[in-house]
Protein backbone atom coordinates (compact mmCIF):
# COMPACT_ATOMS: atom_id res chain seq x y z
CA UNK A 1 27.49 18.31 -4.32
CA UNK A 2 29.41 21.19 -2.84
CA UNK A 3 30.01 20.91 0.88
CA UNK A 4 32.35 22.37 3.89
CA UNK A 5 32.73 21.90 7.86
CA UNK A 6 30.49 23.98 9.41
CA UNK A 7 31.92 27.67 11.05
CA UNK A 8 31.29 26.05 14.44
CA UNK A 9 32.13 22.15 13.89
CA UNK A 10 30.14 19.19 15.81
CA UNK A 11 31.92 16.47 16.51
CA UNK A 12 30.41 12.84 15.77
CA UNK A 13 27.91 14.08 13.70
CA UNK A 14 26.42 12.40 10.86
CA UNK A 15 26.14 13.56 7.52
CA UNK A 16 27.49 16.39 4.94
CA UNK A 17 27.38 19.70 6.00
CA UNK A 18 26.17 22.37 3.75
CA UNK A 19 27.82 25.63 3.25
CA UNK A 20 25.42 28.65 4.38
CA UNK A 21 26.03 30.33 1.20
CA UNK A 22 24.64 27.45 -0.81
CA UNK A 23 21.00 29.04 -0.96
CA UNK A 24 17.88 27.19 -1.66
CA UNK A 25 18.60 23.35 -0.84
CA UNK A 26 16.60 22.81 -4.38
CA UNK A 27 19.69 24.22 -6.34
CA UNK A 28 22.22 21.13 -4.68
CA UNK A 29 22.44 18.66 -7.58
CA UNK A 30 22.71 15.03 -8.36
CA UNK A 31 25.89 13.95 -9.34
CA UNK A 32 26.18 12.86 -13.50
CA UNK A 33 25.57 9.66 -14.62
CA UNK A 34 28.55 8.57 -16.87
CA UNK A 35 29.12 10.41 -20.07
CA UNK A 36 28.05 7.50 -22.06
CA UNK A 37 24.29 6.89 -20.24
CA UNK A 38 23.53 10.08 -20.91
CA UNK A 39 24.87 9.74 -24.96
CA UNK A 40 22.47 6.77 -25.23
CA UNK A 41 19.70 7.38 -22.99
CA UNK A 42 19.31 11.78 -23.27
CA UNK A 43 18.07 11.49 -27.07
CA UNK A 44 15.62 8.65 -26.11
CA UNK A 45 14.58 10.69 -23.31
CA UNK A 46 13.76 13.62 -25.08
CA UNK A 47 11.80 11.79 -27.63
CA UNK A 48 9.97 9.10 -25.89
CA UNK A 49 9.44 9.92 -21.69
CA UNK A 50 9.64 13.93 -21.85
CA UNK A 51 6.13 13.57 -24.33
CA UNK A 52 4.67 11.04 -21.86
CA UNK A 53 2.21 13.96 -20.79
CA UNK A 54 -1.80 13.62 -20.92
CA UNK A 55 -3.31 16.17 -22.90
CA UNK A 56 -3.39 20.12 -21.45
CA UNK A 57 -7.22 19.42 -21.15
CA UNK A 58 -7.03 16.42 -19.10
CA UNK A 59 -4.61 17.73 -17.07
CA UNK A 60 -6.89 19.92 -15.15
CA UNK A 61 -9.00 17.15 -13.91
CA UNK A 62 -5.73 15.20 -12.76
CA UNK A 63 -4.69 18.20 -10.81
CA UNK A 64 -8.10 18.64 -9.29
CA UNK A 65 -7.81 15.06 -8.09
CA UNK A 66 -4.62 15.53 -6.62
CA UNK A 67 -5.40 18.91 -5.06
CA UNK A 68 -8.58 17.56 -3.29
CA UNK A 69 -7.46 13.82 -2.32
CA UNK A 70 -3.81 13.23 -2.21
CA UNK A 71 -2.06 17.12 -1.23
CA UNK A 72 -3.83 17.12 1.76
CA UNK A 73 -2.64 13.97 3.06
CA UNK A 74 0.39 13.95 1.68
CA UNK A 75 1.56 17.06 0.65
CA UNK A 76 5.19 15.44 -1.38
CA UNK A 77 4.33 18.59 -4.19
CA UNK A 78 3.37 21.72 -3.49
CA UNK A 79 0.41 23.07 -4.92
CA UNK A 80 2.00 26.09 -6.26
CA UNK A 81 4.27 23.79 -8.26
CA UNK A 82 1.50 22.65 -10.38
CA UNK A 83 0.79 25.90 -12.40
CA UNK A 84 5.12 25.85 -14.07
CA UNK A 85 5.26 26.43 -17.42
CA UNK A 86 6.43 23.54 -19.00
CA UNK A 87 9.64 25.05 -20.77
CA UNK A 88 11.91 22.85 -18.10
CA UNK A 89 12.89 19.01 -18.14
CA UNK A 90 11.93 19.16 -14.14
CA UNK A 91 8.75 21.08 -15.34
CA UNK A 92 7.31 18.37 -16.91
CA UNK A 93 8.54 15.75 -14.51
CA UNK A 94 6.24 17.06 -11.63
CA UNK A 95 3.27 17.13 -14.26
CA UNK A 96 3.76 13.79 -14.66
CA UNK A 97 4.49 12.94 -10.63
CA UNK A 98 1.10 14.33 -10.26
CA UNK A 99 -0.61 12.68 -13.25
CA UNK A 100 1.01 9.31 -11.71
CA UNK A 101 -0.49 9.96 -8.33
CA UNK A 102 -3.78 11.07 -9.41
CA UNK A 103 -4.08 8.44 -11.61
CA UNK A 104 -4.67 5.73 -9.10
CA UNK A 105 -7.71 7.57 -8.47
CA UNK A 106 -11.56 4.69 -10.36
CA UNK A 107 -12.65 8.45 -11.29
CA UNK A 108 -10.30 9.37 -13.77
CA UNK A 109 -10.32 6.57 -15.78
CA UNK A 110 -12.40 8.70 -18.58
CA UNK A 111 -9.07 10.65 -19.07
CA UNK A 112 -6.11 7.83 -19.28
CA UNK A 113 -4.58 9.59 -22.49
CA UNK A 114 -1.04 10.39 -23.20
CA UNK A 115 -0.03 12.44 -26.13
CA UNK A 116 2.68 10.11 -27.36
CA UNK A 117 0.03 7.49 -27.42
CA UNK A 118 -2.29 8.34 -29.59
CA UNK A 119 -5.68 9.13 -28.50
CA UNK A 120 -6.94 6.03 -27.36
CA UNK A 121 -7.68 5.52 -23.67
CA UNK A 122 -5.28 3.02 -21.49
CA UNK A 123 -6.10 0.93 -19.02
CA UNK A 124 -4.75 2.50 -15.39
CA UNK A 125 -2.14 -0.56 -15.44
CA UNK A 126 -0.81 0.66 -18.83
CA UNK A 127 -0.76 4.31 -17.89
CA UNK A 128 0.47 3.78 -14.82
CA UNK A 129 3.51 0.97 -16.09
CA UNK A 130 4.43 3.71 -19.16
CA UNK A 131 4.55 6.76 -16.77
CA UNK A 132 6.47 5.47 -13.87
CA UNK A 133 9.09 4.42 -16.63
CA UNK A 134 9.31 7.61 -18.19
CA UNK A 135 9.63 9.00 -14.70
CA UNK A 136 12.46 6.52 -13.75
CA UNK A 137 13.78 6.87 -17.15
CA UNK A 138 14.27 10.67 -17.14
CA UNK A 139 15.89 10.54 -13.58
CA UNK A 140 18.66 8.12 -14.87
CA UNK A 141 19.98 11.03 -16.78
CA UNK A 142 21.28 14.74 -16.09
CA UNK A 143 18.43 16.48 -17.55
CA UNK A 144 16.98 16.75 -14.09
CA UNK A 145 19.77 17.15 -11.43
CA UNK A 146 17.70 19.13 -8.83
CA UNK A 147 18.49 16.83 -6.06
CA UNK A 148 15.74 18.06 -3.98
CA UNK A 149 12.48 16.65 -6.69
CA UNK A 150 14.58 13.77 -6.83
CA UNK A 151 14.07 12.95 -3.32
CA UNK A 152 9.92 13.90 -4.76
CA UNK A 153 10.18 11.87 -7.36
CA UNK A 154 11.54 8.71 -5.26
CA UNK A 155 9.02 9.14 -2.96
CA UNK A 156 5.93 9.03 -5.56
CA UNK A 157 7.26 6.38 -6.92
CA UNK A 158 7.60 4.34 -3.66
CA UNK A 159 3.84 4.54 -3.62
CA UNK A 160 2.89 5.01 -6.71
CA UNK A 161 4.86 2.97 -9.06
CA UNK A 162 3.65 -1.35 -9.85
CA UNK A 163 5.82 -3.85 -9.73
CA UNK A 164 5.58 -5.84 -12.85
CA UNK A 165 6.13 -9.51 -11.84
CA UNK A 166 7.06 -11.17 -8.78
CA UNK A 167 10.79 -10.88 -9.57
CA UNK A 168 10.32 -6.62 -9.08
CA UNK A 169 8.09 -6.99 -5.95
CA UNK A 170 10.06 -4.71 -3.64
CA UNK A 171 10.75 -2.48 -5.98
CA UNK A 172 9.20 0.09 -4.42
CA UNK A 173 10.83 -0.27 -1.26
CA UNK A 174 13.97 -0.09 -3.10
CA UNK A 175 13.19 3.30 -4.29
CA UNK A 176 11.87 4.22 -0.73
CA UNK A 177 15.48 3.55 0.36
CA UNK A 178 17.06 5.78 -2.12
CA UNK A 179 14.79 8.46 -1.04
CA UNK A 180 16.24 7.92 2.55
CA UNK A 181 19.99 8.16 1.27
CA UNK A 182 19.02 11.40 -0.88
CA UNK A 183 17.95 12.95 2.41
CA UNK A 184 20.75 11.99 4.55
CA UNK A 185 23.38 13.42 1.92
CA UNK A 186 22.04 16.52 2.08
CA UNK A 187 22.07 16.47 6.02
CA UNK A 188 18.07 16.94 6.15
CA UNK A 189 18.35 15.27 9.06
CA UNK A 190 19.42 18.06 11.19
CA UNK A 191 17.70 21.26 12.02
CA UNK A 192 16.54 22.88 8.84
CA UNK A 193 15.16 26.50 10.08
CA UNK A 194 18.18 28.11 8.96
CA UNK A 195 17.26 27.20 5.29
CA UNK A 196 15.35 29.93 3.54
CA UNK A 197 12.55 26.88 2.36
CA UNK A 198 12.32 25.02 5.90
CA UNK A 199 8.44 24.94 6.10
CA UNK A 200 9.06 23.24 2.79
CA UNK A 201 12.16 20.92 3.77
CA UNK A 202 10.53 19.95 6.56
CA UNK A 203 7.41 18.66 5.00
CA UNK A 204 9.29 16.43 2.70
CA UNK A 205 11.36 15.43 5.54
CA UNK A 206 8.36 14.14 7.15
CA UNK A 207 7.15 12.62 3.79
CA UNK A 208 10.05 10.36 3.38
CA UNK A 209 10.01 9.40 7.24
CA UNK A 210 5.98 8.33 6.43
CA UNK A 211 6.70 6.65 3.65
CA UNK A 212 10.07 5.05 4.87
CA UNK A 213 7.82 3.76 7.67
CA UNK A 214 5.23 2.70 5.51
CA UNK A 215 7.45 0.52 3.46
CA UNK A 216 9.21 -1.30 6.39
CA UNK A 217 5.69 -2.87 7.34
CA UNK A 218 4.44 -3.17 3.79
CA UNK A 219 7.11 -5.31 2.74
CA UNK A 220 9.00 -6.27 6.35
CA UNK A 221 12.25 -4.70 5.29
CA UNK A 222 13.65 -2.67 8.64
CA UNK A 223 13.26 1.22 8.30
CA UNK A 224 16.12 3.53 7.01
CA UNK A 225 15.38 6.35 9.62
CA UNK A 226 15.82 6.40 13.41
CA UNK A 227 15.30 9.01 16.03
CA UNK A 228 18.74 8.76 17.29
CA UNK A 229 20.08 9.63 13.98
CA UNK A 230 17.50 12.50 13.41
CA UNK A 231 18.90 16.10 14.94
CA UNK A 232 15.75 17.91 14.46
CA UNK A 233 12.89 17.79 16.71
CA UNK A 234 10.68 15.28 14.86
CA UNK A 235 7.45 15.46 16.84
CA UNK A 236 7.25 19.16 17.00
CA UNK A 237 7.98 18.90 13.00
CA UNK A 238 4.78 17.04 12.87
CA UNK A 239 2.84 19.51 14.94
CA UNK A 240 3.83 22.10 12.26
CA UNK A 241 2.13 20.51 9.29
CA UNK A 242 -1.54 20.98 8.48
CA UNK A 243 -4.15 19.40 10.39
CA UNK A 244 -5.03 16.39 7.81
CA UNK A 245 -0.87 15.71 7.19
CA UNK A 246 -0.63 15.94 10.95
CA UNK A 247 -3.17 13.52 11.34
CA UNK A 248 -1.85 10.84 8.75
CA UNK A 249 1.69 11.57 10.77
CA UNK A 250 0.18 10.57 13.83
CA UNK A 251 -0.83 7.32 12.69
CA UNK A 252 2.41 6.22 10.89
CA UNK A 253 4.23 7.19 14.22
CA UNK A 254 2.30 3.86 15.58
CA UNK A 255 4.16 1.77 12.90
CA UNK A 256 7.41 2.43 14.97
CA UNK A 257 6.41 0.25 18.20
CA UNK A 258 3.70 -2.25 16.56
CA UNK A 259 7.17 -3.20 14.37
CA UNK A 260 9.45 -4.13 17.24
CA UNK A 261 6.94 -6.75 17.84
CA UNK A 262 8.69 -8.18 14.55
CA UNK A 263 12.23 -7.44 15.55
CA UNK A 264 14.48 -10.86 15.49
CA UNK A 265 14.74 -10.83 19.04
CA UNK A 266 11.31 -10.75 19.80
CA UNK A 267 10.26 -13.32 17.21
CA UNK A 268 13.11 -15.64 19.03
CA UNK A 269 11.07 -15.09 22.19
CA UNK A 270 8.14 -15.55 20.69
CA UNK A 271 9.39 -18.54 19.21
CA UNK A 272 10.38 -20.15 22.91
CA UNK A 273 6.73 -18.74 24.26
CA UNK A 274 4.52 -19.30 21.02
CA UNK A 275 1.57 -18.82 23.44
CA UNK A 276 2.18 -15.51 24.53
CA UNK A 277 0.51 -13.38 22.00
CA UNK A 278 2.11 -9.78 21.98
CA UNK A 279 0.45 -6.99 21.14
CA UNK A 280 0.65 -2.87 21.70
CA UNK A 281 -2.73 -1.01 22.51
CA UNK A 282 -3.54 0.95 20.68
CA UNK A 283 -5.79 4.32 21.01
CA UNK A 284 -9.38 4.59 19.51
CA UNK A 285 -10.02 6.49 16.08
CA UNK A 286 -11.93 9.31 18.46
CA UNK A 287 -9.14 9.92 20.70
CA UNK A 288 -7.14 10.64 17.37
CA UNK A 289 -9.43 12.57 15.75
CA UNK A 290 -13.13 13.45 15.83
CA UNK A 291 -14.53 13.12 11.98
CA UNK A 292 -11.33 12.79 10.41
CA UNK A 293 -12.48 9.49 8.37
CA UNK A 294 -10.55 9.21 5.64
CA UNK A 295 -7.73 7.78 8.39
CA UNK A 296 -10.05 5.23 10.05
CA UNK A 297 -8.54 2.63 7.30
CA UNK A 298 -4.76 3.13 8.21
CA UNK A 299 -5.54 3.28 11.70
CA UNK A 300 -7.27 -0.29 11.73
CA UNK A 301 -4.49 -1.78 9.18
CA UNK A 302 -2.30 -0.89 12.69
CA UNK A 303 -4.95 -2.39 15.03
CA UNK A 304 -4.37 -5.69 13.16
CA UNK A 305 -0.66 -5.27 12.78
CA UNK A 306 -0.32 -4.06 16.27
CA UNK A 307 -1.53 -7.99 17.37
CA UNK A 308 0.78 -10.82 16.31
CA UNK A 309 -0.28 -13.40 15.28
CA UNK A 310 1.29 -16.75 14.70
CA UNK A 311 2.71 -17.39 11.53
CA UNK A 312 1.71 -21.16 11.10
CA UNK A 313 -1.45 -20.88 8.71
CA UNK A 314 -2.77 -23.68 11.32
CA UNK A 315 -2.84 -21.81 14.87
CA UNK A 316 -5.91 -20.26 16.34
CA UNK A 317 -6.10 -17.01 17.41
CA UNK A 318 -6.24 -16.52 21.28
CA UNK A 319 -10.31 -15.57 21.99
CA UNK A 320 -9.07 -11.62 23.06
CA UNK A 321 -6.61 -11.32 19.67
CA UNK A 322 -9.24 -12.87 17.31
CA UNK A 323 -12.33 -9.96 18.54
CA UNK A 324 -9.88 -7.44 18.10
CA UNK A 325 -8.48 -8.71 14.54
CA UNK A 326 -12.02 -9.14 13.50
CA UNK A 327 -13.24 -5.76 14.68
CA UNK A 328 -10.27 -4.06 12.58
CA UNK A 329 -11.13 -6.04 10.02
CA UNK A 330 -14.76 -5.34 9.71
CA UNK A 331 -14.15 -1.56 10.04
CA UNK A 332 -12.14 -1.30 7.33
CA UNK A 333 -14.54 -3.54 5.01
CA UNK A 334 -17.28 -1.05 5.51
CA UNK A 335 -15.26 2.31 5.09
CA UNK A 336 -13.42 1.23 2.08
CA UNK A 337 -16.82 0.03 0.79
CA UNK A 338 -18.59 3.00 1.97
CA UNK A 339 -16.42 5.99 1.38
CA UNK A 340 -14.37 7.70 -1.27
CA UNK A 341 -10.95 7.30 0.33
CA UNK A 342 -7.61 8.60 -1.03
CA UNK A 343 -5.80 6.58 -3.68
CA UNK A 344 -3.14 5.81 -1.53
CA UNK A 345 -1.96 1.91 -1.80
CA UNK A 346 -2.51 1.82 2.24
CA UNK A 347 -6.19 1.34 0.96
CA UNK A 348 -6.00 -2.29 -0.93
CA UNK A 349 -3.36 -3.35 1.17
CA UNK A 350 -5.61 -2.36 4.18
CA UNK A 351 -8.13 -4.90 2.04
CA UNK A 352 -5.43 -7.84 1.92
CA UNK A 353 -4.98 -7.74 5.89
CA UNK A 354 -9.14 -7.96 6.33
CA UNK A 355 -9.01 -10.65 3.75
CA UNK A 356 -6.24 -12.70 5.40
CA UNK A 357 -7.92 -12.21 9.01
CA UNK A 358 -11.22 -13.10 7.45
CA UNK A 359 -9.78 -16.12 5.96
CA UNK A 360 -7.97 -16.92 8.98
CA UNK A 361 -11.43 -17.52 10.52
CA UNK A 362 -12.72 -19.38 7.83
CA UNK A 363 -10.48 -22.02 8.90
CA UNK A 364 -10.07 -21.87 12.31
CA UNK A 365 -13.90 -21.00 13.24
CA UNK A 366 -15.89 -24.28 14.83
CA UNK A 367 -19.22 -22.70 14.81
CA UNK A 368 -21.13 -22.89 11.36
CA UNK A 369 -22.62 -19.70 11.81
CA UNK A 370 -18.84 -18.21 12.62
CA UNK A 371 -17.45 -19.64 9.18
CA UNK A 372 -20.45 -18.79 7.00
CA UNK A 373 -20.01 -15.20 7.92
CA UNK A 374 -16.19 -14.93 7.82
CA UNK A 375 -16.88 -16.62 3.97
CA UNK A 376 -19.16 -13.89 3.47
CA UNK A 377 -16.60 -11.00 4.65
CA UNK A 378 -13.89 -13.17 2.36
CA UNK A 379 -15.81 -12.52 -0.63
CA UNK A 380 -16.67 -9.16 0.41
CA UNK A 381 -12.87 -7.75 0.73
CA UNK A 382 -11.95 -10.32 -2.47
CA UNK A 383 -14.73 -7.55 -4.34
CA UNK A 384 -13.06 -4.65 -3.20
CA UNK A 385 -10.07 -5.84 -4.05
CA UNK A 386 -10.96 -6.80 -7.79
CA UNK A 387 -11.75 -3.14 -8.43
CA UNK A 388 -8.33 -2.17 -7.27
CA UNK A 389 -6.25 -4.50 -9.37
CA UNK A 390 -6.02 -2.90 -12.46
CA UNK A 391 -4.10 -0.48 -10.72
CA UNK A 392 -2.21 -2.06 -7.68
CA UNK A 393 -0.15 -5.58 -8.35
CA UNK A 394 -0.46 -7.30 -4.86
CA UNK A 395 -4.35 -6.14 -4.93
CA UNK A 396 -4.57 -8.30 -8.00
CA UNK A 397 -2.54 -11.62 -7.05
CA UNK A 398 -4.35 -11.35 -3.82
CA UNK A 399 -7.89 -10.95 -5.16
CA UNK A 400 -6.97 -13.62 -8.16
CA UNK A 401 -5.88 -16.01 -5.30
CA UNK A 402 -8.84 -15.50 -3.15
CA UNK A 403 -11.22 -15.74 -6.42
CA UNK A 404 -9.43 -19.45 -6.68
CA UNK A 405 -10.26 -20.10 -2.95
CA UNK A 406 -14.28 -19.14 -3.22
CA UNK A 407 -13.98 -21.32 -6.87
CA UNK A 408 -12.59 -24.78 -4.47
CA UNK A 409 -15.10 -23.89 -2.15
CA UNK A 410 -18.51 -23.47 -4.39
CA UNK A 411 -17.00 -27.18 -6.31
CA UNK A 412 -16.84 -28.46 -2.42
CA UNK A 413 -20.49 -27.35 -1.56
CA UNK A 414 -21.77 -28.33 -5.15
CA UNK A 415 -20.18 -31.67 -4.71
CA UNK A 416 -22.01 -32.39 -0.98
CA UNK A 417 -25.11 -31.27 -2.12
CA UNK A 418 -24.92 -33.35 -5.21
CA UNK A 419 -23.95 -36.11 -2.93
CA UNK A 420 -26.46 -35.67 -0.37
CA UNK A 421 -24.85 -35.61 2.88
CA UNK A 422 -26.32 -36.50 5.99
CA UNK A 423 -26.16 -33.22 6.89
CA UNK A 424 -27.34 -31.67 3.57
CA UNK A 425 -29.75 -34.24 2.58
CA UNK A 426 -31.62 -32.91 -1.10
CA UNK A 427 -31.16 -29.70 -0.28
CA UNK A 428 -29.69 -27.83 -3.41
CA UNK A 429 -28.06 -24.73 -2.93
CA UNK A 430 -29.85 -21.62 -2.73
CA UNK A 431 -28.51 -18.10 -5.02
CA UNK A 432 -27.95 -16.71 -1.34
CA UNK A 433 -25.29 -19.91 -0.46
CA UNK A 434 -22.82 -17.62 -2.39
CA UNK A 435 -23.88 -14.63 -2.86
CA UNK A 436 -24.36 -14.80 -7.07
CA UNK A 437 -26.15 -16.92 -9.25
CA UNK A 438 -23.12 -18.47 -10.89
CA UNK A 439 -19.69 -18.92 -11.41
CA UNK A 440 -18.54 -16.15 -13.70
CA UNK A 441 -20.52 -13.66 -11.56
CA UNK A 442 -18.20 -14.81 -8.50
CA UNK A 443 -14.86 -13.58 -10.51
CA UNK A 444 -16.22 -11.44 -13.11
CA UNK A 445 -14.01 -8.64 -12.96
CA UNK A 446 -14.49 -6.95 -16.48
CA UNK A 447 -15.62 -4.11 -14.45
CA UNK A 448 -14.82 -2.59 -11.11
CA UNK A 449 -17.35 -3.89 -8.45
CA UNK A 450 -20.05 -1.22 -7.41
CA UNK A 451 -20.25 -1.09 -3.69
CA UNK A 452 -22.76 -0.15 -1.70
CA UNK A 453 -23.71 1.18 1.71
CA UNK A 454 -25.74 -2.00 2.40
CA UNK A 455 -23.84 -5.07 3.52
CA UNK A 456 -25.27 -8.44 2.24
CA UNK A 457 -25.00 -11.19 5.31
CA UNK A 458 -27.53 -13.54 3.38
CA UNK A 459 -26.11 -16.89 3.51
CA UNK A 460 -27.24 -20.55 3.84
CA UNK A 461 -25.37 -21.79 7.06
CA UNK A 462 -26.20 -25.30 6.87
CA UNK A 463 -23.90 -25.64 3.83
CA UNK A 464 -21.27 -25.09 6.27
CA UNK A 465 -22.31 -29.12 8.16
CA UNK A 466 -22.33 -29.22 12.23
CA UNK A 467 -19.77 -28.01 14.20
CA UNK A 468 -16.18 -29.58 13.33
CA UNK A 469 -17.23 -30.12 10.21
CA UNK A 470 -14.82 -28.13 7.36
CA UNK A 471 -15.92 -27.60 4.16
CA UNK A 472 -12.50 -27.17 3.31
CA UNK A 473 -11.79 -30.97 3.92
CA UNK A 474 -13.66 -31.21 0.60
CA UNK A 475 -11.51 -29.16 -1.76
CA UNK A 476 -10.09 -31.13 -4.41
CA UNK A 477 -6.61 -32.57 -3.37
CA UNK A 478 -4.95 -31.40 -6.26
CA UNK A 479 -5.13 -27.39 -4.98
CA UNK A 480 -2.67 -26.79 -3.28
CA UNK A 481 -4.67 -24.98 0.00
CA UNK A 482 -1.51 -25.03 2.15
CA UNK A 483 0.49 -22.41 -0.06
CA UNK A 484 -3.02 -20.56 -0.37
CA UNK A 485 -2.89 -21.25 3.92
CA UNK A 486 0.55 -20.37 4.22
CA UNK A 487 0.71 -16.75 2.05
CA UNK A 488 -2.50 -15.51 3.93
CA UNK A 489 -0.62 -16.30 6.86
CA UNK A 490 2.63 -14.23 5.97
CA UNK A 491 0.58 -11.41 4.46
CA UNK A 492 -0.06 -10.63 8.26
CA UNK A 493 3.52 -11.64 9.40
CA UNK A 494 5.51 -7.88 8.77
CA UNK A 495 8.54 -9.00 10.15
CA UNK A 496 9.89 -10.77 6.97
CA UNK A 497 10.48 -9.51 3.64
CA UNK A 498 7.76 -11.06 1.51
CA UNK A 499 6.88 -11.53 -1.86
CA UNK A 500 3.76 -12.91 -3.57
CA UNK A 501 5.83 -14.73 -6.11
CA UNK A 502 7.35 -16.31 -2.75
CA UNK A 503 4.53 -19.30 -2.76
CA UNK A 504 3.19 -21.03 -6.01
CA UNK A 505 -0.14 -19.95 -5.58
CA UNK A 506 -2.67 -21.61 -7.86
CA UNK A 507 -3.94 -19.44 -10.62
CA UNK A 508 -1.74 -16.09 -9.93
């Protein structure tokens, strides 16, 4: 890109400087890919990832979706954008940024069509996989060079675009990161009101810091951003943006402390005090906002993240850490149940943390009564997880691990009954004891699980023994429980990158 010292130069800045008479930031471009990637890859381009485009008919009801549930929160594309003819390479690669975001969304799945596949619907894992590689496919050549929807592109893809297989798991932090460089090169990071676009600028500025943020405690990589590198004034940035953006902002800016309870140093401390459980308080949803709701789930992911929490799968919670785990926990069980959130993948991952603290208690409970209920949250949150899995990877090794667990756990109960147990006698287990009347209804996923505002507590406690007894001491000795202990256990440990495919997890 073109760039020259500045007519009044700072000294120890950091950054490239651009020239005043460069005009609209979107003009700066990418630098070319060798002459021989684009020999090879342009014609396949053209012909396979430029066409990879739902119909013009189906198109409205992706940009309906994205308009009413994702712009508001997270405003990466402008609305106006949406309405370009399609006559451009970068045209069509924000029609299909916003077909990829939308798509996430259980209410399109009528409409998964894409005119170089025929017309037979996809599944949202297909659609999603083949989009997000024409996306990446078309930015690995110089038919787009706008530097500017690059940094766009990255970022939808940071939250939109699967990984694959275990091997690809950070993927999306990896394209996070090059959203971060893009932003830097082009000096975003100082003020940007002399730019003729800065309400614009600054929006995507914010964007990137979110999801840069985001990414650092979804998969415990350290964030690419700091406020000592960042000239601009970020917090009256954020009191620019609309109300709902504003809102989301505000929440992401408590990822900043609750993460240097992570830092080495305080892990090493930690480590000398492991009784000491450190944790940041956190405001109430109220004090943030009165009825926005669709940010109560991100807000309790951080009231569990905010507490650490030992990583050995076999420590209890301290009494104060465990009722405020639990109460996160709970809260974000019933609005993801209840409400039509966002599909953002702060939503199943939100899921994963309630599972893991449910779990946790499962365990670790004494009382009967305590560990009958926490199994009964555990299957709840493994529900809600199933119907997100055809469309978010970790939601599906999660819920296909926990669908393993409740599997151990029904062959435990079935075998005490069938043994009769002091403390079980005859009794044979009620359809209640697990909520289903069988086995395949416990894991059938072949559709998405319906949920409603009611929340079933119906369980038969005495399956669960006296206190000290675990039904877990049961479980067939050939599953392996402590990788199934220990990978619940790092799912709530953000301070190391993690990976899924890190534990060989039974069944996944």
């Amino acid at each position: 890109m073109e760039a020259s010292a500045e007519s009044t130069p700072r000294r120890r800045d950091v950054g490239v400087w651009v020239p005043d008479d460069a005009g609209n930031t979107g003009q700066l471009k990418m630098s070319r890919p060798p002459p021989i990637v684009d020999h090879i890859l342009v014609p396949f381009v053209r012909e396979h990832c430029l066409t990879t485009l739902p119909p013009d008919d189906d198109f409205c009801h992706f940009k309906a979706v994205y308009i009413k549930k994702i712009h508001p929160l997270f405003p990466v594309i402008s609305v106006s954008a949406l309405d370009s003819s399609l006559h451009e390479p970068s045209d069509l690669l924000v029609r299909q940024l916003v077909c990829l975001a939308a798509a996430a969304d259980p209410d399109l799945a009528p409409f998964l069509r894409l005119k170089n596949k025929g017309q037979d619907l996809l599944s949202a894992r297909e659609y999603l996989e083949v989009l997000s590689s024409s996306i990446r496919a078309i930015m690995e050549t110089s038919l787009v060079t706008d530097r500017v929807l690059h940094i766009r592109a990255l970022v939808m893809l940071s939250l939109y675009a699967q990984p694959t297989c275990a091997d690809d798991a950070d993927l999306p932090a990896q394209l996070g990161g090059r959203a971060v460089h893009l932003i830097f090169s082009l000096g975003m990071h100082h003020s940007l009101h002399d730019t003729p676009n800065a309400d614009d600028m600054e929006t995507l500025f914010c964007c990137v810091w979110a999801v840069d943020r985001i990414n650092a405690a979804t998969y415990g990589c350290p964030c690419f951003m700091h406020e000592r590198d960042v000239g601009a004034d970020l917090v009256s940035c954020m009191r620019r943006r609309p109300s709902c953006f504003r809102l989301f902002l505000s929440v992401v800016q408590w990822i900043s402390q609750i993460l240097d309870l992570y830092r080495p140093e305080q892990v090493s401390q930690q480590s000398s005090s492991p009784q000491i459980i450190q944790c940041v308080d956190m405001p109430d949803f109220e004090t943030m906002a009165l009825d926005a709701d669709a940010l109560e789930v991100p807000l309790n992911l951080l009231v569990i993240l905010s507490c650490k929490t030992p990583r050995s799968a076999t420590t209890a919670l301290p009494p104060s850490a465990d009722a405020r785990q639990s109460l996160a926990a709970e809260r974000i069980s019933c609005a993801v149940a209840r409400e039509h959130l966002s599909p953002i993948h702060i939503v199943p991952y939100a899921a994963s943390l309630a599972l893991s603290v449910e779990y946790r208690k499962m365990r670790h409970c004494h009382l009967p009564l305590s560990r009958a209920r926490a199994m009964v949250a555990f299957k709840r949150n493994c529900k809600m997880l199933q119907s997100y899995r055809d469309r978010f990877w970790s939601a599906s090794v999660v819920a296909t691990m926990a669908e393993s667990v409740l599997r151990e756990v029904e062959r435990a109960m079935s075998a005490l009954t069938q043994a009769g147990s002091p403390d079980h006698g005859d009794r044979q287990p009620s359809p209640s004891n697990l909520e289903q009347n069988g086995d395949n209804e416990l894991i059938d996923d072949s559709a998405a699980p319906v949920f409603g505002t009611e929340m079933d507590t119906t369980f038969d406690f005495s399956l669960f023994g006296a206190a000290g007894e675990d039904i877990f001491g049961y479980i067939d000795p050939t599953f392996d429980l402590n990788a199934i202990d220990n990978a619940l256990a790092a799912n709530l440990e953000i301070g190391v990158p993690f990976s899924w495919g890190d534990w060989d997890l039974p069944d996944t």
